[in-house]
N, C-alpha and C. Protein backbone atom coordinates (compact mmCIF):
# COMPACT_ATOMS: atom_id res chain seq x y z
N UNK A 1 -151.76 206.65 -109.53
CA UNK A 1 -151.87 207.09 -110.89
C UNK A 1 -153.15 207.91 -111.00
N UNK A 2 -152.85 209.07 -111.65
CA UNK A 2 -154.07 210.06 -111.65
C UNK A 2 -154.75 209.66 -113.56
N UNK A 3 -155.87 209.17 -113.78
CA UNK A 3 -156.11 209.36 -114.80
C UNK A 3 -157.31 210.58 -115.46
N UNK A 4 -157.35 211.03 -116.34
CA UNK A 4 -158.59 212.02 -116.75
C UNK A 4 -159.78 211.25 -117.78
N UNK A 5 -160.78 211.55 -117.58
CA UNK A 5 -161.99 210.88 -118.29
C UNK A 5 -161.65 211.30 -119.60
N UNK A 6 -160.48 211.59 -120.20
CA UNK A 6 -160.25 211.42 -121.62
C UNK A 6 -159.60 210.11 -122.23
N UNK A 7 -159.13 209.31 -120.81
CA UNK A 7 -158.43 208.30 -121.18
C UNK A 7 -159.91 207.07 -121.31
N UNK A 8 -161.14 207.26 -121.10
CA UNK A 8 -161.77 206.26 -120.79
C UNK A 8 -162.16 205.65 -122.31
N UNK A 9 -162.52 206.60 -123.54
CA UNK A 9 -162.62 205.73 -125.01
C UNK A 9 -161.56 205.05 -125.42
N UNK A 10 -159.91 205.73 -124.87
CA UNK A 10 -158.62 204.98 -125.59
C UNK A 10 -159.03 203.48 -124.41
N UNK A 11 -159.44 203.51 -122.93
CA UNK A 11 -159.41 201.66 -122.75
C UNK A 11 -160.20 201.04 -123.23
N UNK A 12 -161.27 201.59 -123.59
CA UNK A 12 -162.34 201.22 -123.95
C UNK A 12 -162.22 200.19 -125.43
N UNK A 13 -161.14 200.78 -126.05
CA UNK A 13 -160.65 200.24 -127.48
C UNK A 13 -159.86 199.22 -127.28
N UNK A 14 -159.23 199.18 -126.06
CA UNK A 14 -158.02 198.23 -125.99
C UNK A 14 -159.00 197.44 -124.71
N UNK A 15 -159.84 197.66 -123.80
CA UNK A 15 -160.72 196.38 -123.59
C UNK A 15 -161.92 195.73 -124.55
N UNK A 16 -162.09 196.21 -125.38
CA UNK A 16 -163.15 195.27 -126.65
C UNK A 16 -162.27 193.95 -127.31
N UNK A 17 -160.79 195.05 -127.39
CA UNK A 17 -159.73 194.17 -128.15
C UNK A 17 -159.67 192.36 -127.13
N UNK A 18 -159.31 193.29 -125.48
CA UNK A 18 -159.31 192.32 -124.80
C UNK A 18 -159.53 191.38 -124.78
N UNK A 19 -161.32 191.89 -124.72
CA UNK A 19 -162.76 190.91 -124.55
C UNK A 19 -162.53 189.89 -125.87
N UNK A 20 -162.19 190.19 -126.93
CA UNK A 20 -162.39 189.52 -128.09
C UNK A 20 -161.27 188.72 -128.30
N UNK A 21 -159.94 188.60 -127.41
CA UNK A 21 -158.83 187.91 -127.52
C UNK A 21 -158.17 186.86 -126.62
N UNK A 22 -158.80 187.53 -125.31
CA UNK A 22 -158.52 186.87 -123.89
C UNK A 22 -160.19 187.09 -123.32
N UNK A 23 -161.49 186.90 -123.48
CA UNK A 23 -162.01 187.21 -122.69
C UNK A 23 -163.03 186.11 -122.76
N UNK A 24 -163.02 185.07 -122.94
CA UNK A 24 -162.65 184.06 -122.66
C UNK A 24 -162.30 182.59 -121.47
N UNK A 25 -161.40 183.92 -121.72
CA UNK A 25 -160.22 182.64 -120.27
C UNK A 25 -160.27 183.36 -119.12
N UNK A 26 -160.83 182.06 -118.07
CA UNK A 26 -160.77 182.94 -116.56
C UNK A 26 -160.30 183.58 -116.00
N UNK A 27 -159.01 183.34 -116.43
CA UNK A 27 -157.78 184.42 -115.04
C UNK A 27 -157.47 185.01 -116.33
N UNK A 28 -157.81 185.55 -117.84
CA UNK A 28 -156.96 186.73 -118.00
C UNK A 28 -157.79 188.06 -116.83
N UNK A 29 -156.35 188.85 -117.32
CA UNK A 29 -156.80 189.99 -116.58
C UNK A 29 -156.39 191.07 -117.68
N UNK A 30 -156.96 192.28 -117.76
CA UNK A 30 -156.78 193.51 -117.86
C UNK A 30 -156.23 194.38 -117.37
N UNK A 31 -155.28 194.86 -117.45
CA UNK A 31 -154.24 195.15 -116.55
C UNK A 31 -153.93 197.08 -117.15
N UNK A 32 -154.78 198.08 -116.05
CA UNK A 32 -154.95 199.60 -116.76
C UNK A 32 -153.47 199.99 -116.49
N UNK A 33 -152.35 199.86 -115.59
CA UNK A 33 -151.18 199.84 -115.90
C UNK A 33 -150.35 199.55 -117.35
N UNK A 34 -150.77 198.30 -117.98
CA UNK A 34 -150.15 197.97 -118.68
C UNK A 34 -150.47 198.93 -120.15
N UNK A 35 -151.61 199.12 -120.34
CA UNK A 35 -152.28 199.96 -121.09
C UNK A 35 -151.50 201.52 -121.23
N UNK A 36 -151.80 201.86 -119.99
CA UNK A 36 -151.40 203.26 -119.52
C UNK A 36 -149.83 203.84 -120.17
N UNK A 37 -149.25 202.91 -120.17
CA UNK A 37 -147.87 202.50 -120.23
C UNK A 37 -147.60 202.47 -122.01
N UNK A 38 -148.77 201.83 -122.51
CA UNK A 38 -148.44 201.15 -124.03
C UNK A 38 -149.27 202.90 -124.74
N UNK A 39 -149.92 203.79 -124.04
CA UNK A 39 -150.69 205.08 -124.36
C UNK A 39 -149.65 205.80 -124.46
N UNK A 40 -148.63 205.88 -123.61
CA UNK A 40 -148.26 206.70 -122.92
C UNK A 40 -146.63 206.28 -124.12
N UNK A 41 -146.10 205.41 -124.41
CA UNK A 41 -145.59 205.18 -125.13
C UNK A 41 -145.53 205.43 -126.77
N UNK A 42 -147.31 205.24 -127.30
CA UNK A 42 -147.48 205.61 -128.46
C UNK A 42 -147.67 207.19 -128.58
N UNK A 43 -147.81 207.81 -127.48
CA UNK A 43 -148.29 209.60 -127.04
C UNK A 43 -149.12 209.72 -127.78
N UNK A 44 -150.42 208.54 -127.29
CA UNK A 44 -151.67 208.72 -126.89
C UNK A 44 -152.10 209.17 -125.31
N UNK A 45 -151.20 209.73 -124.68
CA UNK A 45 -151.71 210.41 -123.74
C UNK A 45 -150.56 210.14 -122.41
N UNK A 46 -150.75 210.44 -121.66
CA UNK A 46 -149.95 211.08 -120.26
C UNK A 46 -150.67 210.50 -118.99
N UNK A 47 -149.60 210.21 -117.92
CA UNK A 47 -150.30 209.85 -116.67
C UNK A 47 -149.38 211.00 -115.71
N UNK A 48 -150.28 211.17 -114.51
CA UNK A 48 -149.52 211.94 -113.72
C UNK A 48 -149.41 210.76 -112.21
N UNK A 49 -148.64 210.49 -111.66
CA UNK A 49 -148.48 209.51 -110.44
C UNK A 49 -148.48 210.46 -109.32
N UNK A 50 -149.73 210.06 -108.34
CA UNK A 50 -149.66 211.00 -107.02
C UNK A 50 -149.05 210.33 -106.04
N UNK A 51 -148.32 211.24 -105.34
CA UNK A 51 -147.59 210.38 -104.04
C UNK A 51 -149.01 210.14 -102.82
N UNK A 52 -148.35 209.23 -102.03
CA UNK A 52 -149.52 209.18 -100.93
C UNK A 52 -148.91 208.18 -99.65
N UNK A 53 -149.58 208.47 -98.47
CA UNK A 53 -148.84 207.65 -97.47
C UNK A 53 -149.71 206.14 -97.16
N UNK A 54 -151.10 206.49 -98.10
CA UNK A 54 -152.03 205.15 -97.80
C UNK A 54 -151.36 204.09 -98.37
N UNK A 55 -151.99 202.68 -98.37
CA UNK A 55 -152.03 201.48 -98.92
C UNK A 55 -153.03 201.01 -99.70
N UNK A 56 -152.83 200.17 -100.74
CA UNK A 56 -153.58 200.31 -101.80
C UNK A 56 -154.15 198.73 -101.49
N UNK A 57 -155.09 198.27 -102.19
CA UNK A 57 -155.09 197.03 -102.13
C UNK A 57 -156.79 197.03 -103.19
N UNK A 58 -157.10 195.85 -103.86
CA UNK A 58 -157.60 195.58 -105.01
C UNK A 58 -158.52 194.22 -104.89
N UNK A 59 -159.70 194.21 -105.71
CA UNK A 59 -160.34 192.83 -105.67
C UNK A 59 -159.88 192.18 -106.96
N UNK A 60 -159.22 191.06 -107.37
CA UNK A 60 -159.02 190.46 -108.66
C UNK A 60 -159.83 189.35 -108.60
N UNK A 61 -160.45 188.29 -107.50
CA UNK A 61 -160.70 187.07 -107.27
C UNK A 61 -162.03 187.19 -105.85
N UNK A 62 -162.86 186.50 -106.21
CA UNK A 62 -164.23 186.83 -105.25
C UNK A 62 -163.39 186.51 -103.67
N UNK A 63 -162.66 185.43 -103.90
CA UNK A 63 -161.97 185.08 -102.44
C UNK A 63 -161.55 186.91 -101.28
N UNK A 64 -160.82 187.72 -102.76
CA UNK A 64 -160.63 188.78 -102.20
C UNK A 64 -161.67 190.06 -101.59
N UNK A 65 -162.97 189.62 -101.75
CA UNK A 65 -163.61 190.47 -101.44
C UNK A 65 -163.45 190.89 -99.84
N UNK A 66 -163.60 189.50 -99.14
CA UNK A 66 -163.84 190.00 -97.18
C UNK A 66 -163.19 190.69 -96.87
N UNK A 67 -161.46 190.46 -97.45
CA UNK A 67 -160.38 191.29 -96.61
C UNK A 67 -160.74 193.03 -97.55
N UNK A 68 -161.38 193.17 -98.37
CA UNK A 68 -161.29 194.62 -99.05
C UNK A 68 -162.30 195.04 -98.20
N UNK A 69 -163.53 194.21 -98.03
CA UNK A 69 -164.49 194.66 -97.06
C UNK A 69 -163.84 195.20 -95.62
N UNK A 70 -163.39 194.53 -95.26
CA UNK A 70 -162.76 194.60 -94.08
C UNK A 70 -162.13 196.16 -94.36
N UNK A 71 -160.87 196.02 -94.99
CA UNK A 71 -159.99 197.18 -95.35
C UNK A 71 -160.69 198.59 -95.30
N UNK A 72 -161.72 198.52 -96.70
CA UNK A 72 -162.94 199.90 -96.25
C UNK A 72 -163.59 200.44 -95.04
N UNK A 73 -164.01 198.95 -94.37
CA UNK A 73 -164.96 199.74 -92.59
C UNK A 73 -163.77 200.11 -91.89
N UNK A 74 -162.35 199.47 -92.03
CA UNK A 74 -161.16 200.35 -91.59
C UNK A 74 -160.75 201.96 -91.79
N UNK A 75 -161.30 202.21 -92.87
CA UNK A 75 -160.96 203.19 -93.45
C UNK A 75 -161.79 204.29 -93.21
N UNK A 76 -163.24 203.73 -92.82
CA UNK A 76 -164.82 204.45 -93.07
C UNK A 76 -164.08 204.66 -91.41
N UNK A 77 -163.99 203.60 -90.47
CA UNK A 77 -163.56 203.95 -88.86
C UNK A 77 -162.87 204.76 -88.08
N UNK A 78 -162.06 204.87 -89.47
CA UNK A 78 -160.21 206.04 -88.97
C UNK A 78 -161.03 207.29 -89.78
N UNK A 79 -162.48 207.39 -90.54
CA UNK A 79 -162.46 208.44 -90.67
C UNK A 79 -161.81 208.83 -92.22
N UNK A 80 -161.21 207.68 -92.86
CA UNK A 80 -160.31 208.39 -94.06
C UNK A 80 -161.50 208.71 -95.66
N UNK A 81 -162.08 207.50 -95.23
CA UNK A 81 -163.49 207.55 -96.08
C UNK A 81 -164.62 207.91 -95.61
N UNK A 82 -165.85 208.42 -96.53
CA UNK A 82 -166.62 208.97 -95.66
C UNK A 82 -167.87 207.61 -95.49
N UNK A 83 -168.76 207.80 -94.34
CA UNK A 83 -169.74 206.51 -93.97
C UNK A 83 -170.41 205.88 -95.32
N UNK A 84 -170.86 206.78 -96.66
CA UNK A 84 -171.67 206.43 -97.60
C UNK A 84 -170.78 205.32 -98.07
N UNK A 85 -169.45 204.90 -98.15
CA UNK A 85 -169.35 203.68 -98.93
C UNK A 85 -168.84 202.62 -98.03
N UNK A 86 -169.68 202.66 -97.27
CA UNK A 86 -169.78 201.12 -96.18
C UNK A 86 -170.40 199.80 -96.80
N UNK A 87 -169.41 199.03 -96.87
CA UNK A 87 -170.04 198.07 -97.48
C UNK A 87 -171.28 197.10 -96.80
């Protein structure tokens, strides 16, 4: 999903909402999909989806940090990223 720094005040409105409804409780999550989707519905705005042959993968839970660590010096190794974001 490609977004433009015009979308960053519309999450910004709908994470305060968040913070003030679920933010709170440990495992909510914020979910910029779901958002994107509810913008994009009211035509408050547009997403464009880029194709790609990589794999994606995400931190939600501190447990997940090693394997993302891991994933990046993979990435920094093959060359796909550049050395500055070595963790």
């Amino acid at each position: 999903m490609a977004l433009g720094q015009s979308i960053l005040p519309l999450l910004e409105t709908y994470l305060v909402n968040f913070l003030q409804d679920e933010g709170g409780e440990m495992k909510s999550e914020f979910y910029i999909p779901t958002i994107v989707d509810l913008l994009i519905k009211n035509q408050q705005g547009y997403c464009q989806v880029l194709g790609t042959e990589s794999s994606w993968f995400g931190v939600t839970y501190q447990e997940d940090k090693a394997q993302v660590q891991s994933s990046i010096r993979n990435l920094i190794k093959n060359g796909d990223y550049p050395d500055s974001l070595n963790p």
